[in-house]
PDB file of N, CA and C in Angstrom:
ATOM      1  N   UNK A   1     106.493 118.176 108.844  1.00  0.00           N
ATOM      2  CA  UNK A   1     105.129 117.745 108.750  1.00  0.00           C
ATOM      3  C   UNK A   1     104.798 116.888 109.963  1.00  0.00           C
ATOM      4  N   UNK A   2     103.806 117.048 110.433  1.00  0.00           N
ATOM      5  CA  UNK A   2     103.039 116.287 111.272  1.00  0.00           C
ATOM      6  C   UNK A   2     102.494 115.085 110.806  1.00  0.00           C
ATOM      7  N   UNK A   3     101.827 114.320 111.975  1.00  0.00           N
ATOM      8  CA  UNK A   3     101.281 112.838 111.846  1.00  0.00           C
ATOM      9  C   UNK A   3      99.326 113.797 112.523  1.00  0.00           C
ATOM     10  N   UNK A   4      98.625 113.207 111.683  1.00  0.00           N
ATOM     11  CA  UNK A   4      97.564 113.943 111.430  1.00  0.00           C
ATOM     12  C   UNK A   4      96.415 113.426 112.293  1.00  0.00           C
ATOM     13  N   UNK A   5      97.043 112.108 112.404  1.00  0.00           N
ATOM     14  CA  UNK A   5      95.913 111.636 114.158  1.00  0.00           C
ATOM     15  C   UNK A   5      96.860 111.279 115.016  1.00  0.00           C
ATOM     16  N   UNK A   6      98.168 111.183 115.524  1.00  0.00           N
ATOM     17  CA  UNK A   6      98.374 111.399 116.648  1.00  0.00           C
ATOM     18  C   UNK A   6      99.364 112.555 117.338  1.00  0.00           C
ATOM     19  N   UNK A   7      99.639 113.678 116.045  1.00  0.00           N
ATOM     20  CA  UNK A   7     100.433 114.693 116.192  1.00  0.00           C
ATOM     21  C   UNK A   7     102.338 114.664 116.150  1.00  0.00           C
ATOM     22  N   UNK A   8     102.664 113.210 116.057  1.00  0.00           N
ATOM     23  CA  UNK A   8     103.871 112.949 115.903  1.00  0.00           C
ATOM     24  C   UNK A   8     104.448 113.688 114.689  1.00  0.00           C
ATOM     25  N   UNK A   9     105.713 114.547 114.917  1.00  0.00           N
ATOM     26  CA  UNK A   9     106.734 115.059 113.773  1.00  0.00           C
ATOM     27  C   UNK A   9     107.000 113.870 112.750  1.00  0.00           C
ATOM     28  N   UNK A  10     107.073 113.916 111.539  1.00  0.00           N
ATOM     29  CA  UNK A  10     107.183 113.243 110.772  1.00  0.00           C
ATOM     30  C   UNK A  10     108.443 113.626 109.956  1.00  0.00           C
ATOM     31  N   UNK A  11     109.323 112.932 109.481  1.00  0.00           N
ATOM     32  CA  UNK A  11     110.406 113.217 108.569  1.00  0.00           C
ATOM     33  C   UNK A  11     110.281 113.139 106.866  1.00  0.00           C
ATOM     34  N   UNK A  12     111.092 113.793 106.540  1.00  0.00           N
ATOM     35  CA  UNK A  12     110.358 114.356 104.879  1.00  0.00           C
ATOM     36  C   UNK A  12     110.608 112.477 104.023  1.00  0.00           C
ATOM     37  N   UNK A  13     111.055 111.497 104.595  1.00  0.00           N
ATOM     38  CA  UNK A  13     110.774 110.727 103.232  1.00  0.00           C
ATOM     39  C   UNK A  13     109.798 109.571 103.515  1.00  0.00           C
ATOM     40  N   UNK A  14     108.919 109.860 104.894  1.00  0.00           N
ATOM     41  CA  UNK A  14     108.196 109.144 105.761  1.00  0.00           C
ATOM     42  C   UNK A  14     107.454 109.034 105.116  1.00  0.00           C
ATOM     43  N   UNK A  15     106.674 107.343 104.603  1.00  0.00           N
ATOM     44  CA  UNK A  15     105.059 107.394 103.933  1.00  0.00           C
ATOM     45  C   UNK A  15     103.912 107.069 105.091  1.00  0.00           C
ATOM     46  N   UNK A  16     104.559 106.622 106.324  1.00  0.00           N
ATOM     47  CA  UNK A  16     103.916 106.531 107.511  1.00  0.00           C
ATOM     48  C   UNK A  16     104.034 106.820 108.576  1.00  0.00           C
ATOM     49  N   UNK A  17     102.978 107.405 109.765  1.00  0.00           N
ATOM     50  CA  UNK A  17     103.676 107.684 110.851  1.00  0.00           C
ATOM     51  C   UNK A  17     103.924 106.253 111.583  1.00  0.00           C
ATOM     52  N   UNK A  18     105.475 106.177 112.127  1.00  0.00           N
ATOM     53  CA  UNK A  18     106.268 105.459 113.334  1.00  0.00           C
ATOM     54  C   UNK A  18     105.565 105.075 114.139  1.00  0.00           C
ATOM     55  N   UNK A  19     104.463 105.962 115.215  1.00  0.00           N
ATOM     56  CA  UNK A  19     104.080 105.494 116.014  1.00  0.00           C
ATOM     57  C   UNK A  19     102.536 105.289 115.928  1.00  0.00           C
ATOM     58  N   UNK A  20     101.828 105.565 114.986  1.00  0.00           N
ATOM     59  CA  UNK A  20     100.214 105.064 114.904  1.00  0.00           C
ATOM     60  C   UNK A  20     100.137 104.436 113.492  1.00  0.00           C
ATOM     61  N   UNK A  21     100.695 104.200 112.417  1.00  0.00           N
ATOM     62  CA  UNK A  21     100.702 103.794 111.373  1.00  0.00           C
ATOM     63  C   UNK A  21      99.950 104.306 110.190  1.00  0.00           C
ATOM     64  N   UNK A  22      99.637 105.271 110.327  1.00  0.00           N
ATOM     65  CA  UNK A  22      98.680 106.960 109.538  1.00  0.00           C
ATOM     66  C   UNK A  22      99.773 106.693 108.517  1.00  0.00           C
ATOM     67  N   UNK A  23      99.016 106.858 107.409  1.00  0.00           N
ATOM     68  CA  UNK A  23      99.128 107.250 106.184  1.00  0.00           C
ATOM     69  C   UNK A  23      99.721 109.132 106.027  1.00  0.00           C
ATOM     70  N   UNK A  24     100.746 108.912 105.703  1.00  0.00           N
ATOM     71  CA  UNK A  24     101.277 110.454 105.566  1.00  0.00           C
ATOM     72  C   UNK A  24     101.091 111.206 104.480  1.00  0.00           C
ATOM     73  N   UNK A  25      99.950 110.418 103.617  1.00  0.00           N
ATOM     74  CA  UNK A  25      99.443 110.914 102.439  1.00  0.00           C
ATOM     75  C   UNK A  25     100.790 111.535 101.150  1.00  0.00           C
ATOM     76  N   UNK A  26     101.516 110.629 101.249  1.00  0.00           N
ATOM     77  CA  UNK A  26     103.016 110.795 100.434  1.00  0.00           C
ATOM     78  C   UNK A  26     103.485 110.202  99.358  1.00  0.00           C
ATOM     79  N   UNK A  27     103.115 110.560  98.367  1.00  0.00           N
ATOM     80  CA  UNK A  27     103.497 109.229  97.345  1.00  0.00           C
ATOM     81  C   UNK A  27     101.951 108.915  96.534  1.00  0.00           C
ATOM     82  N   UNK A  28     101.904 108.461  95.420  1.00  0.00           N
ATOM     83  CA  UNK A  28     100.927 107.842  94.958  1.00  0.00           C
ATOM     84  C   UNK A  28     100.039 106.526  95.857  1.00  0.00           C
ATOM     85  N   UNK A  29      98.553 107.169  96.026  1.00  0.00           N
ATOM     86  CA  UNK A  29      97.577 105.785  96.523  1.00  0.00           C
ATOM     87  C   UNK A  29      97.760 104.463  96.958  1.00  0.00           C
ATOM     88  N   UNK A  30      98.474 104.131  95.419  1.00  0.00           N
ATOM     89  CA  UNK A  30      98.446 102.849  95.426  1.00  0.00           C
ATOM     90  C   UNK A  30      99.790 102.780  94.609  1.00  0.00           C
ATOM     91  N   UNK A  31     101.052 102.585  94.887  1.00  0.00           N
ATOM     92  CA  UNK A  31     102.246 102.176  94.212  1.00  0.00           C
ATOM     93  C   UNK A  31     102.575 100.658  94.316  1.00  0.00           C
ATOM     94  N   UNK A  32     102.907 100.504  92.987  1.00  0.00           N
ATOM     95  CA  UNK A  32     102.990  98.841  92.604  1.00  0.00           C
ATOM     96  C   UNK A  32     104.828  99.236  92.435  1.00  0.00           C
ATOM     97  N   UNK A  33     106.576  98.350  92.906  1.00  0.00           N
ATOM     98  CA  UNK A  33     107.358  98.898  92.347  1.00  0.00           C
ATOM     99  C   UNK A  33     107.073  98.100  91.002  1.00  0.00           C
ATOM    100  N   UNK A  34     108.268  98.566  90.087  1.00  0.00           N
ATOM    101  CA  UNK A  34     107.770  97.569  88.941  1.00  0.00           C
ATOM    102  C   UNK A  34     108.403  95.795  88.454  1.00  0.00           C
ATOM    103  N   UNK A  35     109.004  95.666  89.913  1.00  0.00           N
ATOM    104  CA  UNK A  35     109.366  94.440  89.930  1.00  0.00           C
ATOM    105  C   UNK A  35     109.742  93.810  91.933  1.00  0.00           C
ATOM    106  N   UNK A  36     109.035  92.555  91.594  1.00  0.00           N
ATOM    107  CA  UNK A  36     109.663  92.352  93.223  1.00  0.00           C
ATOM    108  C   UNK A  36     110.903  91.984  93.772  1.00  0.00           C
ATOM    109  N   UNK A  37     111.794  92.613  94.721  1.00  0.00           N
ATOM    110  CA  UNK A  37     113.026  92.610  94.945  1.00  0.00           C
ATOM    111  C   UNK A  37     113.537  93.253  96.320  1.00  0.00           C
ATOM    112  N   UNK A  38     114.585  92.370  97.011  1.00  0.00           N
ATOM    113  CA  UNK A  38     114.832  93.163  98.016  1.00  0.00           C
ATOM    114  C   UNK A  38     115.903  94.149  98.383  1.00  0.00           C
ATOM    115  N   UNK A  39     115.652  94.737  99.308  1.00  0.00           N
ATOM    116  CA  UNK A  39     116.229  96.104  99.496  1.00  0.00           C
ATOM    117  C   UNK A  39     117.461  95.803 100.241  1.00  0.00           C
ATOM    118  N   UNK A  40     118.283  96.548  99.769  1.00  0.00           N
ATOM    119  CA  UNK A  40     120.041  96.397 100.741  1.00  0.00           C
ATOM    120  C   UNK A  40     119.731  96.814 102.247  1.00  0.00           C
ATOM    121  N   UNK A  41     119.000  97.212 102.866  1.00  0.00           N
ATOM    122  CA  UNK A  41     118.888  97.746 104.226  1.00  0.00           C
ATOM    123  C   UNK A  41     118.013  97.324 105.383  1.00  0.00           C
ATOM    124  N   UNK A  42     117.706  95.936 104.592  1.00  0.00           N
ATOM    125  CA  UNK A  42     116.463  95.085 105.201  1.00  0.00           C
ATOM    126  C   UNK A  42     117.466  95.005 106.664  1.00  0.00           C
ATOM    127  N   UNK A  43     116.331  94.260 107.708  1.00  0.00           N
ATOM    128  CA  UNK A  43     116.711  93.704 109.065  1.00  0.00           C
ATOM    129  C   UNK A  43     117.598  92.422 108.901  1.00  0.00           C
ATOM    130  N   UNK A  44     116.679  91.585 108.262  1.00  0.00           N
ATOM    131  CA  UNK A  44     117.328  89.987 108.091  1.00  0.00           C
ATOM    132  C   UNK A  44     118.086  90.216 106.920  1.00  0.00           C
ATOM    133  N   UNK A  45     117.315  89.860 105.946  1.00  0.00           N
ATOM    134  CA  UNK A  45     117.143  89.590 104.310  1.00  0.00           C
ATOM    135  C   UNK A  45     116.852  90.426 103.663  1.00  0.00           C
ATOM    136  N   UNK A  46     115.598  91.626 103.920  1.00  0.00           N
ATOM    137  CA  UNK A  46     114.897  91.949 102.957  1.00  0.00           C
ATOM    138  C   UNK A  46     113.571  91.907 102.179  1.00  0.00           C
ATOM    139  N   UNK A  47     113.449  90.805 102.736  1.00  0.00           N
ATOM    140  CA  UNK A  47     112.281  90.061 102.720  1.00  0.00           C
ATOM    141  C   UNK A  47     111.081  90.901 102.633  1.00  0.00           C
ATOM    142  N   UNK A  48     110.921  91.114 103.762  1.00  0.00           N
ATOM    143  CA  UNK A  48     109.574  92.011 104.409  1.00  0.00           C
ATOM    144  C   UNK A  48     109.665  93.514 103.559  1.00  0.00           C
ATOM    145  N   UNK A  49     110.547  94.004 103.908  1.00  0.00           N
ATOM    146  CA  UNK A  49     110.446  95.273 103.154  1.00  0.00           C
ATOM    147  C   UNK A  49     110.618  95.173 101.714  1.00  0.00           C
ATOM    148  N   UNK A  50     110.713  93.883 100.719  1.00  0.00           N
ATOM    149  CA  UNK A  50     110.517  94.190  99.750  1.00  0.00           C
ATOM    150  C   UNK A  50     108.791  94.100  99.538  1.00  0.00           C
ATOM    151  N   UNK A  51     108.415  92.692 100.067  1.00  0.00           N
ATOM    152  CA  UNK A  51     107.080  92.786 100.079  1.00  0.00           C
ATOM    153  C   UNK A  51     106.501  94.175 100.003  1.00  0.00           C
ATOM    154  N   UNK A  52     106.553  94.958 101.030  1.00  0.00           N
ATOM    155  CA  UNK A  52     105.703  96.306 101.921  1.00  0.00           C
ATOM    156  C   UNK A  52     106.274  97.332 100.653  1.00  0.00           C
ATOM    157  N   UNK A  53     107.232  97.363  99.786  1.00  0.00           N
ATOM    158  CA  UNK A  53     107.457  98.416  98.733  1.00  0.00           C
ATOM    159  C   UNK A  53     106.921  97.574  97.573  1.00  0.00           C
ATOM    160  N   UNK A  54     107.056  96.647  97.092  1.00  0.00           N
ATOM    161  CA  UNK A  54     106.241  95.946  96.250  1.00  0.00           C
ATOM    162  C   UNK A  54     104.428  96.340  96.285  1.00  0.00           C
ATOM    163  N   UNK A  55     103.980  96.379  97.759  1.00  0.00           N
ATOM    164  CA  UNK A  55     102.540  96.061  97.984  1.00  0.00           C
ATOM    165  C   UNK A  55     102.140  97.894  98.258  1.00  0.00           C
ATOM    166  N   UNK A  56     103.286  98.255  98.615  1.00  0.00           N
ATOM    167  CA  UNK A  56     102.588  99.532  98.607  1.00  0.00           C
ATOM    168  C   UNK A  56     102.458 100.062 100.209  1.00  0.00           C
ATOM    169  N   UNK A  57     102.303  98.963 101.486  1.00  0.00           N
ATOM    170  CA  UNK A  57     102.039  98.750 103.001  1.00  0.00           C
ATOM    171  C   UNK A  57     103.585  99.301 103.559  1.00  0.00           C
ATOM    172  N   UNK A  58     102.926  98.980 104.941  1.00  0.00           N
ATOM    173  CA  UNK A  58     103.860  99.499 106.165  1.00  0.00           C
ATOM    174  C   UNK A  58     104.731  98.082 105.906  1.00  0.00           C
ATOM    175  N   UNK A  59     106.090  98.369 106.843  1.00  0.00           N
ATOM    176  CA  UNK A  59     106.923  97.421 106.544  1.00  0.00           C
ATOM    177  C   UNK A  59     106.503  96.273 107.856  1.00  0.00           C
ATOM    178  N   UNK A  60     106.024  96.823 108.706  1.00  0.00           N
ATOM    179  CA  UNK A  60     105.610  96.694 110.325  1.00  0.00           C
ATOM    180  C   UNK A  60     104.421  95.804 109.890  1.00  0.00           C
ATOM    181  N   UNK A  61     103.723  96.029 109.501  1.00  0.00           N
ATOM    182  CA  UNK A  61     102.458  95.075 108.797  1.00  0.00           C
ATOM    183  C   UNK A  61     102.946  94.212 108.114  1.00  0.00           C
ATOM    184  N   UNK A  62     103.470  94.432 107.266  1.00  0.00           N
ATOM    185  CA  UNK A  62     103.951  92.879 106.422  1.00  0.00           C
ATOM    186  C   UNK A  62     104.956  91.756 107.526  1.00  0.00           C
ATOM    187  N   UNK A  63     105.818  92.697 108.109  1.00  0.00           N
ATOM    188  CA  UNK A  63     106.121  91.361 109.147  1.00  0.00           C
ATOM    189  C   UNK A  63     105.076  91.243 110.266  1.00  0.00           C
ATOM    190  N   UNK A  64     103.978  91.612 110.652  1.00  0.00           N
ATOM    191  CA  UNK A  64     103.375  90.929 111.826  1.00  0.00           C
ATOM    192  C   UNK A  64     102.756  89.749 111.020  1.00  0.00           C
ATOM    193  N   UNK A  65     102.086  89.603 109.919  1.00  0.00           N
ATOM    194  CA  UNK A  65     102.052  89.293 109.163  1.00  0.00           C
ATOM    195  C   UNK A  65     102.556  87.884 108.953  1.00  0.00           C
ATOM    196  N   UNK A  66     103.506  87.938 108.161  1.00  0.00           N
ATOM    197  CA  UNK A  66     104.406  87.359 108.539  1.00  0.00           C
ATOM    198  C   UNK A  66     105.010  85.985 109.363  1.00  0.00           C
ATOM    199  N   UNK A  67     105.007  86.780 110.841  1.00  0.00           N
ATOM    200  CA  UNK A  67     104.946  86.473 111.824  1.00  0.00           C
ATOM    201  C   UNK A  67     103.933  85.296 112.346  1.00  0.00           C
ATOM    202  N   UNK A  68     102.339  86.226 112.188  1.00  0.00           N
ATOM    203  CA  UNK A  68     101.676  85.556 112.530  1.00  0.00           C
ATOM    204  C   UNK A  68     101.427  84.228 111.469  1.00  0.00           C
ATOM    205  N   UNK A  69     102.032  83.915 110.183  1.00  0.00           N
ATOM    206  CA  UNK A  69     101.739  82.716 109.450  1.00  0.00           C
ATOM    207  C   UNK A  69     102.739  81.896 109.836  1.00  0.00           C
ATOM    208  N   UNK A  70     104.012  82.192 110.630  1.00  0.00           N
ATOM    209  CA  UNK A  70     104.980  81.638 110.832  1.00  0.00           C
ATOM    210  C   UNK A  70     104.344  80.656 112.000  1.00  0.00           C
ATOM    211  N   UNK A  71     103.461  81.061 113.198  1.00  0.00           N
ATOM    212  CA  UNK A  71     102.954  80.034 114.194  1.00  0.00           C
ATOM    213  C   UNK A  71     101.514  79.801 113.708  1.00  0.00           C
ATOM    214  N   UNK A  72     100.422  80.338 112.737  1.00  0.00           N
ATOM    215  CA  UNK A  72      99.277  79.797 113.049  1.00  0.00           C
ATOM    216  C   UNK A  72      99.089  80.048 110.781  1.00  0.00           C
ATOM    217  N   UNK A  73      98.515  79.118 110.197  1.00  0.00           N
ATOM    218  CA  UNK A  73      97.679  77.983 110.529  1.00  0.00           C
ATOM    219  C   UNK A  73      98.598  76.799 110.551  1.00  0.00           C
ATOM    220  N   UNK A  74      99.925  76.493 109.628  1.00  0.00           N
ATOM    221  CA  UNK A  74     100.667  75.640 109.648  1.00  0.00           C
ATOM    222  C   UNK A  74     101.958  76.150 110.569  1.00  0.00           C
ATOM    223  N   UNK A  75     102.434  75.245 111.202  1.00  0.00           N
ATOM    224  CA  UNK A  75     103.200  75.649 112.343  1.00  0.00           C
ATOM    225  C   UNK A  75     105.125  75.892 111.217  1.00  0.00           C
ATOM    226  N   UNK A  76     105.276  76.611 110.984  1.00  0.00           N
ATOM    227  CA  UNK A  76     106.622  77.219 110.581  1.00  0.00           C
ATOM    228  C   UNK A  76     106.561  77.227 109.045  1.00  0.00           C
ATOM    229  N   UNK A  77     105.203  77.280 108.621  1.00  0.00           N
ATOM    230  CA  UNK A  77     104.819  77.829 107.090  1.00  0.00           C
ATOM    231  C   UNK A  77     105.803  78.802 106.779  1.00  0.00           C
ATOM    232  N   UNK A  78     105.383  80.219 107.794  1.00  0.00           N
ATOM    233  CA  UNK A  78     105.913  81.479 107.149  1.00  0.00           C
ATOM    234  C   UNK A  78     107.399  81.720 107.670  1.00  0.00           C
ATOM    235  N   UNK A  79     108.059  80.820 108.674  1.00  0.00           N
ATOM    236  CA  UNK A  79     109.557  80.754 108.268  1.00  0.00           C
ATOM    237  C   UNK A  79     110.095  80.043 106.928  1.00  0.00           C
ATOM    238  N   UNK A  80     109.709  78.830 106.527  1.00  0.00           N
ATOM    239  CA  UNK A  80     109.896  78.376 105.140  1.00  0.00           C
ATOM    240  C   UNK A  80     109.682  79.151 104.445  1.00  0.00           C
ATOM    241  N   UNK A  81     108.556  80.021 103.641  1.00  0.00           N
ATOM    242  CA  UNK A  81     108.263  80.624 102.849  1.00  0.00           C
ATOM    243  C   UNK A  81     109.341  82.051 102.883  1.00  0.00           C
ATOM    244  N   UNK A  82     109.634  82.392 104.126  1.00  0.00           N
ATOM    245  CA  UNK A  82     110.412  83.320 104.375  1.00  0.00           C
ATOM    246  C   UNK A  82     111.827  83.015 103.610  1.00  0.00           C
ATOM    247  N   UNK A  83     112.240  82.014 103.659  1.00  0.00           N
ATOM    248  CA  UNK A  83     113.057  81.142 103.721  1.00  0.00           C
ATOM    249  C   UNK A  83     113.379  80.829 101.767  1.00  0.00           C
ATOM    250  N   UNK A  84     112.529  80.497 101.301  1.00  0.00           N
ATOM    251  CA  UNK A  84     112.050  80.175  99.695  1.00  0.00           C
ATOM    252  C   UNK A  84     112.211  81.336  99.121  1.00  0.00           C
ATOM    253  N   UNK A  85     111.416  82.629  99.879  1.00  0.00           N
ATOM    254  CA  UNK A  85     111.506  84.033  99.134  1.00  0.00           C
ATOM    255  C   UNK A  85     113.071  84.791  99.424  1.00  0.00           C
ATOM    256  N   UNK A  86     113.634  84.507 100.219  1.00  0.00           N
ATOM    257  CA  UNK A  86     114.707  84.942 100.506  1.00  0.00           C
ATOM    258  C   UNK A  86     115.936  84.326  99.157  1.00  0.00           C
ATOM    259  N   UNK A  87     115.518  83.145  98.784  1.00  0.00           N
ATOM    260  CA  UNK A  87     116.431  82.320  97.781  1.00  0.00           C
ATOM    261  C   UNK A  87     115.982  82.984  96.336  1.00  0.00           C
ATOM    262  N   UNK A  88     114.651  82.795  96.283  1.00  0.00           N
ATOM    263  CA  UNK A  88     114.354  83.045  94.934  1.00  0.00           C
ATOM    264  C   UNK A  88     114.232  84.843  94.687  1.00  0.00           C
ATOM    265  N   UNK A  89     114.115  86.186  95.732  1.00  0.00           N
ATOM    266  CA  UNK A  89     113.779  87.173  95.648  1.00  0.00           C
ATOM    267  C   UNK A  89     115.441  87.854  94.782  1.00  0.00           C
ATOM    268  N   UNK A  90     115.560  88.337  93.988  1.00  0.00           N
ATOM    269  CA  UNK A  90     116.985  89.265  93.712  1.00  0.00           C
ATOM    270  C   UNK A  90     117.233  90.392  94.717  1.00  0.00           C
ATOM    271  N   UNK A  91     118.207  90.651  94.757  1.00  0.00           N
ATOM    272  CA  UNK A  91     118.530  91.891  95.660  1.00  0.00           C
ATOM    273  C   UNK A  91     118.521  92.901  94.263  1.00  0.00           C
ATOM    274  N   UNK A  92     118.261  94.450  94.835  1.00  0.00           N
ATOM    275  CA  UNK A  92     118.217  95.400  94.590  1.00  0.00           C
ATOM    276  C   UNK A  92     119.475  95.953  93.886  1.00  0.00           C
ATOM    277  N   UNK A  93     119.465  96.355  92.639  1.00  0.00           N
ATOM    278  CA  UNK A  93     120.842  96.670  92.149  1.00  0.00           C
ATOM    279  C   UNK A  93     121.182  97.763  93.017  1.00  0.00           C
ATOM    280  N   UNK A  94     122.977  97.692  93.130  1.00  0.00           N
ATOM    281  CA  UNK A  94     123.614  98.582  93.123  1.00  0.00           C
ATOM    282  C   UNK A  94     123.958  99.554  92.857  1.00  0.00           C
ATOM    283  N   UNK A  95     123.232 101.303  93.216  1.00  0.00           N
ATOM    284  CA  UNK A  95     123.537 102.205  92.369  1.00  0.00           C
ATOM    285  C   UNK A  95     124.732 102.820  93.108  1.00  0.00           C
ATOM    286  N   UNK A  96     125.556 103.446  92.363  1.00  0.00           N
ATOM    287  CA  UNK A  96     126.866 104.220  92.404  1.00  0.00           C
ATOM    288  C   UNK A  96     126.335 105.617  92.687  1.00  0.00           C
ATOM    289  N   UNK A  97     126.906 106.733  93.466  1.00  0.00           N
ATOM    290  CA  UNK A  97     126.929 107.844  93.453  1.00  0.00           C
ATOM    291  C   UNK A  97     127.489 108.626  91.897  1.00  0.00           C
ATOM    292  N   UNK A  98     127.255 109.356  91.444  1.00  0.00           N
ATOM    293  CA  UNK A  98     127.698 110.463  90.310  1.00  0.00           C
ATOM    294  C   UNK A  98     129.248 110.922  90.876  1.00  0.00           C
ATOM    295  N   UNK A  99     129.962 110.363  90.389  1.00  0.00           N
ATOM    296  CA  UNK A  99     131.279 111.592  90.599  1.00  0.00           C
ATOM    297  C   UNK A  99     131.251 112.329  89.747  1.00  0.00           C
ATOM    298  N   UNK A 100     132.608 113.318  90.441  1.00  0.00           N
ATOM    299  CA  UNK A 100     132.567 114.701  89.560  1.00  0.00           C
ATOM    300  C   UNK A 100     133.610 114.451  89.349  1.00  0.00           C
ATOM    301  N   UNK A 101     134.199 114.996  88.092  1.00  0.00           N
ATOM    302  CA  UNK A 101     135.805 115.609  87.534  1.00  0.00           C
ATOM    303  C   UNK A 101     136.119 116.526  87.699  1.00  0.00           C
ATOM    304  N   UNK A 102     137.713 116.652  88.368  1.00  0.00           N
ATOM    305  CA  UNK A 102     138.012 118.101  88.126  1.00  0.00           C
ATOM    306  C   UNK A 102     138.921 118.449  86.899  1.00  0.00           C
ATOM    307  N   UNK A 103     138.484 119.273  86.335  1.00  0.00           N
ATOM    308  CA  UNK A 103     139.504 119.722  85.385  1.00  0.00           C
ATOM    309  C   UNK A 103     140.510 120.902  85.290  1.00  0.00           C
ATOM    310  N   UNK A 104     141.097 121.209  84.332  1.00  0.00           N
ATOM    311  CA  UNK A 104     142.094 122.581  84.845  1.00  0.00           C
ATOM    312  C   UNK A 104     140.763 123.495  84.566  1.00  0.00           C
ATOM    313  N   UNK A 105     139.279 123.586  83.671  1.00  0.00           N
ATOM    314  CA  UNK A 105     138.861 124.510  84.042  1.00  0.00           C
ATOM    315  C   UNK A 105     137.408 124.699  84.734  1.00  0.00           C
ATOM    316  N   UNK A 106     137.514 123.881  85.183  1.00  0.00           N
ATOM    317  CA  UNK A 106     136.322 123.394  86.542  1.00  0.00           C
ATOM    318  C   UNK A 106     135.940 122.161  86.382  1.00  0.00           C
ATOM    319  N   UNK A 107     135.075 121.915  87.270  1.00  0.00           N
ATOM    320  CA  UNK A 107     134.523 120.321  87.393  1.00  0.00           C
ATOM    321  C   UNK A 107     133.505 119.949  86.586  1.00  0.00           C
ATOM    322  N   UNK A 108     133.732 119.115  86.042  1.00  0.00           N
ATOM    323  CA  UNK A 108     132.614 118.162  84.982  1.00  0.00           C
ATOM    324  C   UNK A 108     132.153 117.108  85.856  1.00  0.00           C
ATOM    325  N   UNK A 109     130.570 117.117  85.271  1.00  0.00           N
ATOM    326  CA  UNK A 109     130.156 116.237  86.236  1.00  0.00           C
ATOM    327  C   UNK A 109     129.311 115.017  84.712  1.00  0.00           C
TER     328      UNK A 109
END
């Protein structure tokens, strides 16, 4: 699939395009998850990308975001807060892969 205003290839579990931030029309409108929490694959913490799957947004938006509360209106607000949500946010359970069994007369899964 393509990116629909700037023609960029898109990969199948993409909800946005990479390089213009287009909506890849993927997924429900508006997805709420059903609890807030961060993800094992974050940059720092997690932080940001739990926000942006929580809110439904780009992950890129929630940290400029972010970012920008970290220097303007209170000067290191949004590192503290970063900081608070990082303590109080849970991480994302652990799911296990499915193994299979083999048996003498095939594999049970």
């Amino acid at each position: 699939m393509f990116c629909t205003k700037c023609g960029i290839e898109l990969r199948d579990h993409d909800k946005f395009c990479s390089a213009c931030g287009t909506s890849a029309g993927r997924g429900p409108a508006v997805y709420q998850a059903e609890r807030l929490s961060r993800p094992h694959d974050g940059k720092i913490a997690g932080v940001c990308a739990g926000f942006a799957r929580y809110f439904g947004v780009d992950v890129t938006l929630v940290r400029i975001i972010w970012l920008a509360l970290t220097v303007w209106p209170l000067p290191l607000f949004g590192a503290i807060t970063y900081i608070v949500a990082w303590i109080v946010m849970p991480k994302d359970p652990v799911t296990l892969p499915a193994t299979t069994m083999h048996t003498a007369s095939g594999p049970v899964v």
